[in-house]
Every structure is written in structure tokens, then in C-alpha cells.
PDB file of N, CA and C in Angstrom:
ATOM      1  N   UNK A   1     -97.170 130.270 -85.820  1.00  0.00           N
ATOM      2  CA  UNK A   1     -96.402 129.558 -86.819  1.00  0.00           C
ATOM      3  C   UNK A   1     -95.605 128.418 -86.191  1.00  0.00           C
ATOM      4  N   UNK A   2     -94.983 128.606 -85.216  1.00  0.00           N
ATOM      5  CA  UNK A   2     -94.536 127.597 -84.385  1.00  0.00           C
ATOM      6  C   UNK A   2     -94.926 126.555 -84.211  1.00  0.00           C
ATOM      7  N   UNK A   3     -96.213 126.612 -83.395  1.00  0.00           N
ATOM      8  CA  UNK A   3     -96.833 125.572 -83.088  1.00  0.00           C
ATOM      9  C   UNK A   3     -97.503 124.734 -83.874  1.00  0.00           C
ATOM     10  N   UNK A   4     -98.100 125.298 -84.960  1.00  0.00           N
ATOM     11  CA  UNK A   4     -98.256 124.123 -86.442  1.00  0.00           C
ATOM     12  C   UNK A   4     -97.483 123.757 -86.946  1.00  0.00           C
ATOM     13  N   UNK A   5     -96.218 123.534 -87.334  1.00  0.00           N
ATOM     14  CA  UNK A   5     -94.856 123.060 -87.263  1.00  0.00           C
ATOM     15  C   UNK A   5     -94.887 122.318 -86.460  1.00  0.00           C
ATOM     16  N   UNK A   6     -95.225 122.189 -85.367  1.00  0.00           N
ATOM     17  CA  UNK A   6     -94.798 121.371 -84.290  1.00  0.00           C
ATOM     18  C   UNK A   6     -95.944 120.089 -84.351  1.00  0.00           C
ATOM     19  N   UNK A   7     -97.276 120.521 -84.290  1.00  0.00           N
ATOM     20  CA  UNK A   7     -98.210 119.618 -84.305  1.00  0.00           C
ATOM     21  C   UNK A   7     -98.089 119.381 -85.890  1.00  0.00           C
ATOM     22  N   UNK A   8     -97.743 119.937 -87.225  1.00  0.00           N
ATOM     23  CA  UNK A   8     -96.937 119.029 -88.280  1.00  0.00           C
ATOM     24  C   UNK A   8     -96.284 117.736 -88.117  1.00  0.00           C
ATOM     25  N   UNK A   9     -95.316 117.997 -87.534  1.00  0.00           N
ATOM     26  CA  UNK A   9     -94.101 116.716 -87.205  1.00  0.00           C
ATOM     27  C   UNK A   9     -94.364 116.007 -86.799  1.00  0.00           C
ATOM     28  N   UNK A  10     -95.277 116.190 -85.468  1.00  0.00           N
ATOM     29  CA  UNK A  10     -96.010 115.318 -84.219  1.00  0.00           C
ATOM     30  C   UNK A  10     -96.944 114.000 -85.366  1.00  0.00           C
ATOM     31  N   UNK A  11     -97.752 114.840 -86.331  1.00  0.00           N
ATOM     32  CA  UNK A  11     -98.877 114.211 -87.369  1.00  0.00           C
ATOM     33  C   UNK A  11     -98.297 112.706 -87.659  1.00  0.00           C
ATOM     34  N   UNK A  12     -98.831 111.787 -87.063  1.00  0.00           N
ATOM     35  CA  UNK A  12     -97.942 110.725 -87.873  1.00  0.00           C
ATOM     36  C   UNK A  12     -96.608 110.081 -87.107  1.00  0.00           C
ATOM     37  N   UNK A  13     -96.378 110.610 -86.525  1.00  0.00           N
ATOM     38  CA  UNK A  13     -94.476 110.734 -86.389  1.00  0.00           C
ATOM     39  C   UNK A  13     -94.361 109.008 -85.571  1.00  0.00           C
ATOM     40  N   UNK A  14     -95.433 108.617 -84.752  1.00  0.00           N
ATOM     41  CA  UNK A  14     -95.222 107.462 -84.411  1.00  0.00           C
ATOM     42  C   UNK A  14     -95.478 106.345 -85.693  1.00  0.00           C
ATOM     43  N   UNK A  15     -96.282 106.513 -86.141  1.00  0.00           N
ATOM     44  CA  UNK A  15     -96.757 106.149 -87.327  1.00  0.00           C
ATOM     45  C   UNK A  15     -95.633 105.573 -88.356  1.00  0.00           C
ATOM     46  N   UNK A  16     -95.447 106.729 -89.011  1.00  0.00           N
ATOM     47  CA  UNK A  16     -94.334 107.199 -89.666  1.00  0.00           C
ATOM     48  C   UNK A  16     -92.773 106.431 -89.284  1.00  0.00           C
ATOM     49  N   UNK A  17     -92.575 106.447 -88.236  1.00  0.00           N
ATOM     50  CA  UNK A  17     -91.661 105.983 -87.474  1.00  0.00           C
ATOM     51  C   UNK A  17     -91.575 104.275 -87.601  1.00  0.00           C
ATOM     52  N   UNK A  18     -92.681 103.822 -87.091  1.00  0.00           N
ATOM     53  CA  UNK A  18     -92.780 102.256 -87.217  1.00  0.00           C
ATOM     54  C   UNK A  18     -92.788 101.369 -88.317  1.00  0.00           C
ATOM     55  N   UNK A  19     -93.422 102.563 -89.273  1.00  0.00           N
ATOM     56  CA  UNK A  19     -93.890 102.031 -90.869  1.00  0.00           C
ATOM     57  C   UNK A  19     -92.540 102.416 -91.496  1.00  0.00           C
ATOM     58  N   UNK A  20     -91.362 103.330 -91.200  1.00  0.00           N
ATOM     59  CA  UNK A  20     -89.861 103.141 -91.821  1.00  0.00           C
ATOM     60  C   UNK A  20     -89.437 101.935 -91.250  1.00  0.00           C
ATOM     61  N   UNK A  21     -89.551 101.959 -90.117  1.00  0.00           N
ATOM     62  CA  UNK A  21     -88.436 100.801 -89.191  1.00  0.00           C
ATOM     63  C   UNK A  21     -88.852  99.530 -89.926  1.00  0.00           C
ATOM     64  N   UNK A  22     -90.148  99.221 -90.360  1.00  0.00           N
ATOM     65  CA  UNK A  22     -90.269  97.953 -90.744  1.00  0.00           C
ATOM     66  C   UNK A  22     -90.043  97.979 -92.011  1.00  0.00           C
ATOM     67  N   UNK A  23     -89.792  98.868 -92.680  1.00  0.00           N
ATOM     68  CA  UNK A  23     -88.913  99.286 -94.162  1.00  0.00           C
ATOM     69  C   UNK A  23     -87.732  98.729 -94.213  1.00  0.00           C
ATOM     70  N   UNK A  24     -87.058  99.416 -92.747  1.00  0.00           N
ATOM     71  CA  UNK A  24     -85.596  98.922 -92.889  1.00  0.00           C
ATOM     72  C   UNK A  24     -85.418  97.989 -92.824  1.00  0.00           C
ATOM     73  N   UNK A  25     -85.987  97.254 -92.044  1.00  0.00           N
ATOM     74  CA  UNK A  25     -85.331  95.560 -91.314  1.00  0.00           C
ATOM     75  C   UNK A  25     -86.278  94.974 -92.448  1.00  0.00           C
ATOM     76  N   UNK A  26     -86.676  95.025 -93.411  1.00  0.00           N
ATOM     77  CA  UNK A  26     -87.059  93.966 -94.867  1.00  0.00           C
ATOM     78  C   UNK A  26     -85.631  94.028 -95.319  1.00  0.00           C
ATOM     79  N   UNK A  27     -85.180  94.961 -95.128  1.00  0.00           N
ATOM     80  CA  UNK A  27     -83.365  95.401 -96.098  1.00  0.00           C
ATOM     81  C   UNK A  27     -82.785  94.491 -95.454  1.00  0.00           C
ATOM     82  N   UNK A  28     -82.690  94.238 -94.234  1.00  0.00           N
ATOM     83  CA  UNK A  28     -81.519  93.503 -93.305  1.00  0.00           C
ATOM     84  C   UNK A  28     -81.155  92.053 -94.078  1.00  0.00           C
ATOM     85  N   UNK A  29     -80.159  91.908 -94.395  1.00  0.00           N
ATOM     86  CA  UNK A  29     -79.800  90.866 -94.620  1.00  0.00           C
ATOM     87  C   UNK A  29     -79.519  89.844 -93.031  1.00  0.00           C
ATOM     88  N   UNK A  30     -79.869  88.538 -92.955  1.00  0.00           N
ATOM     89  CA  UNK A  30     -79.609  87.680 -91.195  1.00  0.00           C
ATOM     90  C   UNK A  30     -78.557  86.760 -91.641  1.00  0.00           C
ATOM     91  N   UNK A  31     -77.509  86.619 -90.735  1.00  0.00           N
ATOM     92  CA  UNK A  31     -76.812  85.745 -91.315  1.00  0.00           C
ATOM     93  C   UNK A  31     -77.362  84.636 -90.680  1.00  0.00           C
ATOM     94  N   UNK A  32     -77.267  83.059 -91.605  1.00  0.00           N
ATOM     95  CA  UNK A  32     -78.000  82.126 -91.199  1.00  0.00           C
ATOM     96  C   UNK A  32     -76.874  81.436 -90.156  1.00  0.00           C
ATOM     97  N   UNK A  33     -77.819  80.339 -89.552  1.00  0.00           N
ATOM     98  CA  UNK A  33     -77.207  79.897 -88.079  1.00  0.00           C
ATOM     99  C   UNK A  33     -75.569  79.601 -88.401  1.00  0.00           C
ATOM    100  N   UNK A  34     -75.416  78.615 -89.661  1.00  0.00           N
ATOM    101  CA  UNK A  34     -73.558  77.851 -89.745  1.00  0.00           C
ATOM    102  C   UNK A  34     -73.013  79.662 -89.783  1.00  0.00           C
ATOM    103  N   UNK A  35     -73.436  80.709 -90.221  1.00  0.00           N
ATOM    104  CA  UNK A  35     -72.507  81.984 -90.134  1.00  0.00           C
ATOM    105  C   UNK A  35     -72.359  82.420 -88.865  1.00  0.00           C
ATOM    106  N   UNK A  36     -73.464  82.329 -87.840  1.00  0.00           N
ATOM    107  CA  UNK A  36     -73.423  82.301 -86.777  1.00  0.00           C
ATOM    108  C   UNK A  36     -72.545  81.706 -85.715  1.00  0.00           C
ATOM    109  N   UNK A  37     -72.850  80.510 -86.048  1.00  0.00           N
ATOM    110  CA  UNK A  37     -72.145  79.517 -85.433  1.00  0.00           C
ATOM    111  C   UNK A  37     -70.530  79.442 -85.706  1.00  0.00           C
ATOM    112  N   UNK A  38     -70.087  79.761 -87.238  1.00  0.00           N
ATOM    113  CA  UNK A  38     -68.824  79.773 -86.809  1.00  0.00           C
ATOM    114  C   UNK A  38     -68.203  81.062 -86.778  1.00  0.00           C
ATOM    115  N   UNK A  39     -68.723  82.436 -86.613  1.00  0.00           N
ATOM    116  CA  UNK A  39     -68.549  83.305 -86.570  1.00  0.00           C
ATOM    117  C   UNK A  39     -68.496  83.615 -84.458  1.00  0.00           C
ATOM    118  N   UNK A  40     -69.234  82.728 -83.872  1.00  0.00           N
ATOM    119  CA  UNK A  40     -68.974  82.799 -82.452  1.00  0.00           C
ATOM    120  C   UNK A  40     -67.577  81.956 -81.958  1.00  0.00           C
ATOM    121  N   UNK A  41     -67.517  80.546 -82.789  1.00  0.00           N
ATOM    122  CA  UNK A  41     -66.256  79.949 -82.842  1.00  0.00           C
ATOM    123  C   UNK A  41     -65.150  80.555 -82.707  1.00  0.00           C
ATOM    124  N   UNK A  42     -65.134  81.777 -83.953  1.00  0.00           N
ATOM    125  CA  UNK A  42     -64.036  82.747 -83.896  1.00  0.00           C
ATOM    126  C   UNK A  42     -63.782  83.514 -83.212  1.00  0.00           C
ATOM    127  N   UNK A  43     -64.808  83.670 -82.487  1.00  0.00           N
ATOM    128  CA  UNK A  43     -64.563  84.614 -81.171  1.00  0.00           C
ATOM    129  C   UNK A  43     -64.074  84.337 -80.211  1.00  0.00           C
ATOM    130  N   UNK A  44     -64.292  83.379 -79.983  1.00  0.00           N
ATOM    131  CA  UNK A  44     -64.413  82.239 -78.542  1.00  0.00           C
ATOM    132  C   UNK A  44     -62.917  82.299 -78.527  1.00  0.00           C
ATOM    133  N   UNK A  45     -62.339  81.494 -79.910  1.00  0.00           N
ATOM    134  CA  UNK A  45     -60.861  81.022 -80.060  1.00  0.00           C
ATOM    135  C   UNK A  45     -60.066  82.272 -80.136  1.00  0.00           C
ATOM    136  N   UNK A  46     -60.244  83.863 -80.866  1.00  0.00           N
ATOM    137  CA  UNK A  46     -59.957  84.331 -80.626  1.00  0.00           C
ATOM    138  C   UNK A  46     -59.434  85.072 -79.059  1.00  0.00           C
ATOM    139  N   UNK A  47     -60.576  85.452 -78.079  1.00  0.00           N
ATOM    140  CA  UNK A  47     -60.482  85.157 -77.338  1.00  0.00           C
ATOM    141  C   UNK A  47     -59.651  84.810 -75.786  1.00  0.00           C
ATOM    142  N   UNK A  48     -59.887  83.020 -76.461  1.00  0.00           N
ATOM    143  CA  UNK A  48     -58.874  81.945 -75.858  1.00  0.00           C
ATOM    144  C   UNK A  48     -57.119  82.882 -75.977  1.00  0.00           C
ATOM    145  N   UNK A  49     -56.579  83.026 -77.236  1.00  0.00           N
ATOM    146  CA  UNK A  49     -55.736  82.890 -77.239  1.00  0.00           C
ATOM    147  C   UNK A  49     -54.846  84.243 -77.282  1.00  0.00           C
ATOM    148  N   UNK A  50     -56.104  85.166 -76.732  1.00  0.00           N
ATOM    149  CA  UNK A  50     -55.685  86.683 -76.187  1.00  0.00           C
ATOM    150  C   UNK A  50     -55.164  86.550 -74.802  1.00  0.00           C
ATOM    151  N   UNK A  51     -56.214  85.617 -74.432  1.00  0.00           N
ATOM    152  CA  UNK A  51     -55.989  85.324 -72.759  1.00  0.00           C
ATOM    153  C   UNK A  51     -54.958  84.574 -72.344  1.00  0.00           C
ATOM    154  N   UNK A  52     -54.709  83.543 -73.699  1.00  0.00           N
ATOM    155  CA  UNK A  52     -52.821  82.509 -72.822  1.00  0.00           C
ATOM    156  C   UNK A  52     -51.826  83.893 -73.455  1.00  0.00           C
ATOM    157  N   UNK A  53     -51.758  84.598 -74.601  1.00  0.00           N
ATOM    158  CA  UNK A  53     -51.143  85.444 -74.351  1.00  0.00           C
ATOM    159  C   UNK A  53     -50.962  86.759 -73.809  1.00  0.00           C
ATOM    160  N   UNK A  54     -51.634  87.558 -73.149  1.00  0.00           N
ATOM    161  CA  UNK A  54     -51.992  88.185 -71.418  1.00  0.00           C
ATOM    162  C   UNK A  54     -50.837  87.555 -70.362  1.00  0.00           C
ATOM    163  N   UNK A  55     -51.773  86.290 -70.575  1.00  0.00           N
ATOM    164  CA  UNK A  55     -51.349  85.172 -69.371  1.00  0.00           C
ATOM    165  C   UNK A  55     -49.924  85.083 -69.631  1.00  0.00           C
ATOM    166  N   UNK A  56     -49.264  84.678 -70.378  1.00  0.00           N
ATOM    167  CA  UNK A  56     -47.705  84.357 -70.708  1.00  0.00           C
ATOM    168  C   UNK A  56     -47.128  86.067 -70.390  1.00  0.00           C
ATOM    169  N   UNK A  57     -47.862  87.128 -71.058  1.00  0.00           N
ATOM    170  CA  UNK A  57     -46.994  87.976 -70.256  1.00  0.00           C
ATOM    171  C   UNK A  57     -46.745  88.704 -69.081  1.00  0.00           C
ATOM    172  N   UNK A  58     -48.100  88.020 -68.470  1.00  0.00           N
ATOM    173  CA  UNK A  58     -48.338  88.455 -66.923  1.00  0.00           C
ATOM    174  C   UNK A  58     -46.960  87.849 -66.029  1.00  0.00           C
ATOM    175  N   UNK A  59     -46.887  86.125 -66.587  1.00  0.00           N
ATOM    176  CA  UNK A  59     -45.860  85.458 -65.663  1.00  0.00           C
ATOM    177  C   UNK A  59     -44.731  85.831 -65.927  1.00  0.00           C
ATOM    178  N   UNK A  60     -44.807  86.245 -67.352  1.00  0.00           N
ATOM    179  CA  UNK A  60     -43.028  86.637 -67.947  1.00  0.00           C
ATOM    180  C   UNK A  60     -42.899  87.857 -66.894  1.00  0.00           C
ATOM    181  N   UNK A  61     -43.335  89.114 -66.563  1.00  0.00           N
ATOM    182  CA  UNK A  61     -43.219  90.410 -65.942  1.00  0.00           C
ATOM    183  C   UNK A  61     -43.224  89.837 -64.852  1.00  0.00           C
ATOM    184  N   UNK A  62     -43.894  89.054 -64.104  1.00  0.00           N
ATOM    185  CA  UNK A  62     -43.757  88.584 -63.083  1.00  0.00           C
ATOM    186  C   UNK A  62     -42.651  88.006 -62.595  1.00  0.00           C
ATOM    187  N   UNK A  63     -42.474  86.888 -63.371  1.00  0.00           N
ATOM    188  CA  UNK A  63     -40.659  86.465 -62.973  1.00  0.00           C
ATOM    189  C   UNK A  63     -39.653  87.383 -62.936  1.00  0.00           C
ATOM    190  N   UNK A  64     -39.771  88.128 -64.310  1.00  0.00           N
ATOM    191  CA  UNK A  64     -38.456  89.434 -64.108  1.00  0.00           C
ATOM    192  C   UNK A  64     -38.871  90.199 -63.073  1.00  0.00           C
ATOM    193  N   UNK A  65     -39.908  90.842 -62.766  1.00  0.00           N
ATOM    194  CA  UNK A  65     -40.015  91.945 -61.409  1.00  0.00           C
ATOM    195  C   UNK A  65     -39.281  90.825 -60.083  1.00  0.00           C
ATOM    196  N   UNK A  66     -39.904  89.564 -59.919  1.00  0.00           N
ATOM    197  CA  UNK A  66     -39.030  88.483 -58.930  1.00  0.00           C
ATOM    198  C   UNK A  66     -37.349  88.929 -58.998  1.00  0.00           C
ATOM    199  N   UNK A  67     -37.308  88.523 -60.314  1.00  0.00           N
ATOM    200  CA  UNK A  67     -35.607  88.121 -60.153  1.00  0.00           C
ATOM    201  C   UNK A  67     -35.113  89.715 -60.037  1.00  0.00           C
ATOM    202  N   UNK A  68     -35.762  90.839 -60.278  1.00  0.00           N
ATOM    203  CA  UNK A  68     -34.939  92.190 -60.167  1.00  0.00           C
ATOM    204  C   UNK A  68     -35.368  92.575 -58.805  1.00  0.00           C
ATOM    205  N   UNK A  69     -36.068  91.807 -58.035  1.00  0.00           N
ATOM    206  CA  UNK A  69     -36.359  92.743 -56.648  1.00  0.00           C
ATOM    207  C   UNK A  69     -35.100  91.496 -56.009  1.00  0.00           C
ATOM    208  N   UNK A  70     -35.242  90.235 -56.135  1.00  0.00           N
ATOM    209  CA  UNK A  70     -34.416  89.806 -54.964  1.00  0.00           C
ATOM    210  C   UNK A  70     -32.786  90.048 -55.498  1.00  0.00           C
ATOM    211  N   UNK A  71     -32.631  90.722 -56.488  1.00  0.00           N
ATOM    212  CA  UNK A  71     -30.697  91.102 -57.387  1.00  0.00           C
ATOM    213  C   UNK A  71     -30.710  91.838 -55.965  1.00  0.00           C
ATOM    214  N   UNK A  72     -31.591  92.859 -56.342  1.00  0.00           N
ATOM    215  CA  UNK A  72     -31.416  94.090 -54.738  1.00  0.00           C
ATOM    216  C   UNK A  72     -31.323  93.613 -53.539  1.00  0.00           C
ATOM    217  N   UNK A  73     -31.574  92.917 -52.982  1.00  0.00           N
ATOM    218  CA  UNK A  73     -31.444  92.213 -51.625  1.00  0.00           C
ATOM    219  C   UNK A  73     -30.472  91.314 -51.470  1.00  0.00           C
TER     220      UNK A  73
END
């Protein structure tokens, strides 16, 4: 009983498999290139302006760790 069950599933299964997948991706909606295009824009700039603010608080921690190590000395 097992094993016809098994060679069941097997029946097809690549088959089966390729002939859904190309089912699905007819569904896919693509966004066209200008969605693309300014949808990477937003990233980019996003981004950008993760990194000057990082950056601004890297130097800010930086100056205060400066000015609190040389108070001590």
C-alpha cells in the first residue's frame, strides 16, 4: 500500500509541477519599467539618507565619547 502511494504522487509530479508554475506566473501581475524605475529611486534615496543619518550619529557619539574621555584627564 505504501509504495503505490508513493509511485501515485511521483505520476506526473514533475509534470504537474511545471504545468502549475506556469499557471501561476500568467497571474503575476510585472510592474512596468517607470514603476521600476522609480520604485529603485526610492530606494536609492531612501537609503542615501539612512546613511547621512547613521553618519551624523556616528560623529555626534563620537565627539561626546571625545569630550567625556579628555573631562577625565
Amino acid at each position: 500500500m505504501g509504495k503505490s502511494n508513493e509511485k501515485e504522487k511521483k505520476k506526473g509530479g514533475i509534470r504537474k509541477y511545471f504545468r502549475d508554475l506556469r499557471s501561476e506566473l500568467k497571474k503575476v501581475t510585472w510592474p512596468t519599467k517607470k514603476q521600476v524605475a522609480n520604485n529603485t529611486g526610492i530606494v536609492i534615496a531612501t537609503m542615501c539618507l539612512t546613511g547621512l543619518f547613521l553618519a551624523g550619529i556616528d560623529t555626534g557619539l563620537g565627539w561626546l565619547f571625545n569630550v567625556l574621555v579628555h573631562l577625565g584627564s
